[in-house]
C-alpha atoms as a PDB file:
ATOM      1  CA  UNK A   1      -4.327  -4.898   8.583  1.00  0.00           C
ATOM      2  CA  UNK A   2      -2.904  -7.536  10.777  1.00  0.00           C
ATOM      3  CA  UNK A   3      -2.939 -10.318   8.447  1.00  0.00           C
ATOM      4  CA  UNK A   4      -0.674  -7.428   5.923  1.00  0.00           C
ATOM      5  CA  UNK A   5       1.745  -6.676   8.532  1.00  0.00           C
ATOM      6  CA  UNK A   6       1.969 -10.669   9.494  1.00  0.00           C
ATOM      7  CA  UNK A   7       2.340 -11.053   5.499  1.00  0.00           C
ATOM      8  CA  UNK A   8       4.836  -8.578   5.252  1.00  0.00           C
ATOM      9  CA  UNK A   9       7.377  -9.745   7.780  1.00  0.00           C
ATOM     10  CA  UNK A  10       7.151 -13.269   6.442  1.00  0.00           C
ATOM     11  CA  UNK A  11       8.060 -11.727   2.987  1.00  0.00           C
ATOM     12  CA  UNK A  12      11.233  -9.945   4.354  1.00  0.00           C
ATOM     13  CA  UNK A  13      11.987 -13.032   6.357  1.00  0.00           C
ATOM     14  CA  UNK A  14      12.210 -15.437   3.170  1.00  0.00           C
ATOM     15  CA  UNK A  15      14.045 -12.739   1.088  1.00  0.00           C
ATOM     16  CA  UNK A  16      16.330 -12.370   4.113  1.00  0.00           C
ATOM     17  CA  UNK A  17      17.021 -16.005   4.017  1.00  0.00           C
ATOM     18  CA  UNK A  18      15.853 -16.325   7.364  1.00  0.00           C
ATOM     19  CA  UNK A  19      13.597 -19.540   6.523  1.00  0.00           C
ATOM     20  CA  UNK A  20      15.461 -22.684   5.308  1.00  0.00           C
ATOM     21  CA  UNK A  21      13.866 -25.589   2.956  1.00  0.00           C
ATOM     22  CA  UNK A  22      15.122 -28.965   4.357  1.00  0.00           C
ATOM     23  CA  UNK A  23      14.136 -32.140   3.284  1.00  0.00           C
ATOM     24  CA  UNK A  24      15.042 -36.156   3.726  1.00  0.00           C
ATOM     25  CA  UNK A  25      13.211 -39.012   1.927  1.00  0.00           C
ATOM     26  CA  UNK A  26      11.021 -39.411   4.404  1.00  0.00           C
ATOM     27  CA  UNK A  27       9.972 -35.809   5.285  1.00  0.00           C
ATOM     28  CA  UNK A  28      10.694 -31.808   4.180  1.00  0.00           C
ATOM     29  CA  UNK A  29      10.271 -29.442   6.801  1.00  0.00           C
ATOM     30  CA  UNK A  30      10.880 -25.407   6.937  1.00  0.00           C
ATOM     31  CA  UNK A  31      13.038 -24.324   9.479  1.00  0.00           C
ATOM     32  CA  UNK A  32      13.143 -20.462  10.906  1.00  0.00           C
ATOM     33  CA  UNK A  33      16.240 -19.156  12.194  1.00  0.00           C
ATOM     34  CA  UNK A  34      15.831 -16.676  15.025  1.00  0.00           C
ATOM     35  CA  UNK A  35      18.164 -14.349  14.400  1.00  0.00           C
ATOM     36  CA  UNK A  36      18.417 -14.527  11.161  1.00  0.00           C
ATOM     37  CA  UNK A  37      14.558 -13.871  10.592  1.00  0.00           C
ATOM     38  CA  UNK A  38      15.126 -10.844  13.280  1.00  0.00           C
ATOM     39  CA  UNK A  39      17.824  -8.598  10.998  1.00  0.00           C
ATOM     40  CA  UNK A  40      16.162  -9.581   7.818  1.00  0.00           C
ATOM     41  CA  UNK A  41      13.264  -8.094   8.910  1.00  0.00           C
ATOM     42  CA  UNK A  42      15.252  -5.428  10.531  1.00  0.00           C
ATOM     43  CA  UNK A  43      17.497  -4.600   7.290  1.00  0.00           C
ATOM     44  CA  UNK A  44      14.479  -4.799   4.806  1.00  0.00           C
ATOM     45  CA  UNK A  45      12.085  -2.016   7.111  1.00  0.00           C
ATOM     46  CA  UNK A  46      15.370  -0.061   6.583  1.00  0.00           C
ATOM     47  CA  UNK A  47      15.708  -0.513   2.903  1.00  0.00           C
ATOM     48  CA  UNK A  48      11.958   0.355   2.867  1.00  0.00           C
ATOM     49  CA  UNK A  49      12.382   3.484   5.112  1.00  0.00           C
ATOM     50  CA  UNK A  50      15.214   4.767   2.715  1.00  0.00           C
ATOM     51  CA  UNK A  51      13.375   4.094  -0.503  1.00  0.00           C
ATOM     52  CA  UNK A  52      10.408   6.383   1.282  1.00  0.00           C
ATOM     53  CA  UNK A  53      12.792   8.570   2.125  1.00  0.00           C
ATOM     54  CA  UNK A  54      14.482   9.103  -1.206  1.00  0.00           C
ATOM     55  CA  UNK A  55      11.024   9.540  -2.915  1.00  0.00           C
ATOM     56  CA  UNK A  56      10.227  12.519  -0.523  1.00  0.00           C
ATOM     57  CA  UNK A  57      13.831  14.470  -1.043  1.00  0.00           C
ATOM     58  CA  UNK A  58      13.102  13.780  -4.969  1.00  0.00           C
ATOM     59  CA  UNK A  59       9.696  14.678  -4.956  1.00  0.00           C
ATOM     60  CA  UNK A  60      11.511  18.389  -4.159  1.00  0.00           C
ATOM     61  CA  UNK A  61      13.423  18.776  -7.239  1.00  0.00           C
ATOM     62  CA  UNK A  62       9.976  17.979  -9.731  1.00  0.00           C
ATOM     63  CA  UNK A  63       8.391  21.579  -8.064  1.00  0.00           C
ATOM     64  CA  UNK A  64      10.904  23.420 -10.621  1.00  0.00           C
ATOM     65  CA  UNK A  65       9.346  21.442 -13.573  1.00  0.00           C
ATOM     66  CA  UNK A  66       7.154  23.117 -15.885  1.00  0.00           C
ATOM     67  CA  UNK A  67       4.941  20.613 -17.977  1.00  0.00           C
ATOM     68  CA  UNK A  68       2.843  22.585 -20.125  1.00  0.00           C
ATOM     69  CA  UNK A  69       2.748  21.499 -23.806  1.00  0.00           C
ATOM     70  CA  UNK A  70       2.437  23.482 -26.599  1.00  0.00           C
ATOM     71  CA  UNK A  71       0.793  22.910 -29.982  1.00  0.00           C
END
């Protein structure tokens, strides 16, 4: 469960551009910003939450479907 959560904030961090790919002839490196890593992670648990969110309220509106099928 750990390892998922740790997976999942380093996902939102690279989306988030958070993580930067530098590299010289003699060496390449990946360098974290702080802050930017912080509201990635921030705005993408957001984005998340409101996706949930909008599933819920729509999940609502498919009670007044009927899906029988006739022959």
């Amino acid at each position: 469960m750990i390892k998922f959560l740790l997976g999942v904030v380093v996902a939102l961090a690279l989306i988030g551009g958070a993580i930067e790919f530098r590299s010289t002839d003699a060496e390449w490196s990946l360098v974290v910003n702080k802050d930017a890593a912080m509201s990635s992670v921030q705005n993408g648990a957001v984005k998340i939450y409101d996706f949930g969110a909008e599933l819920v309220s729509d999940a609502d509106k498919i009670k007044g479907v009927d899906l029988t099928v006739e022959k």
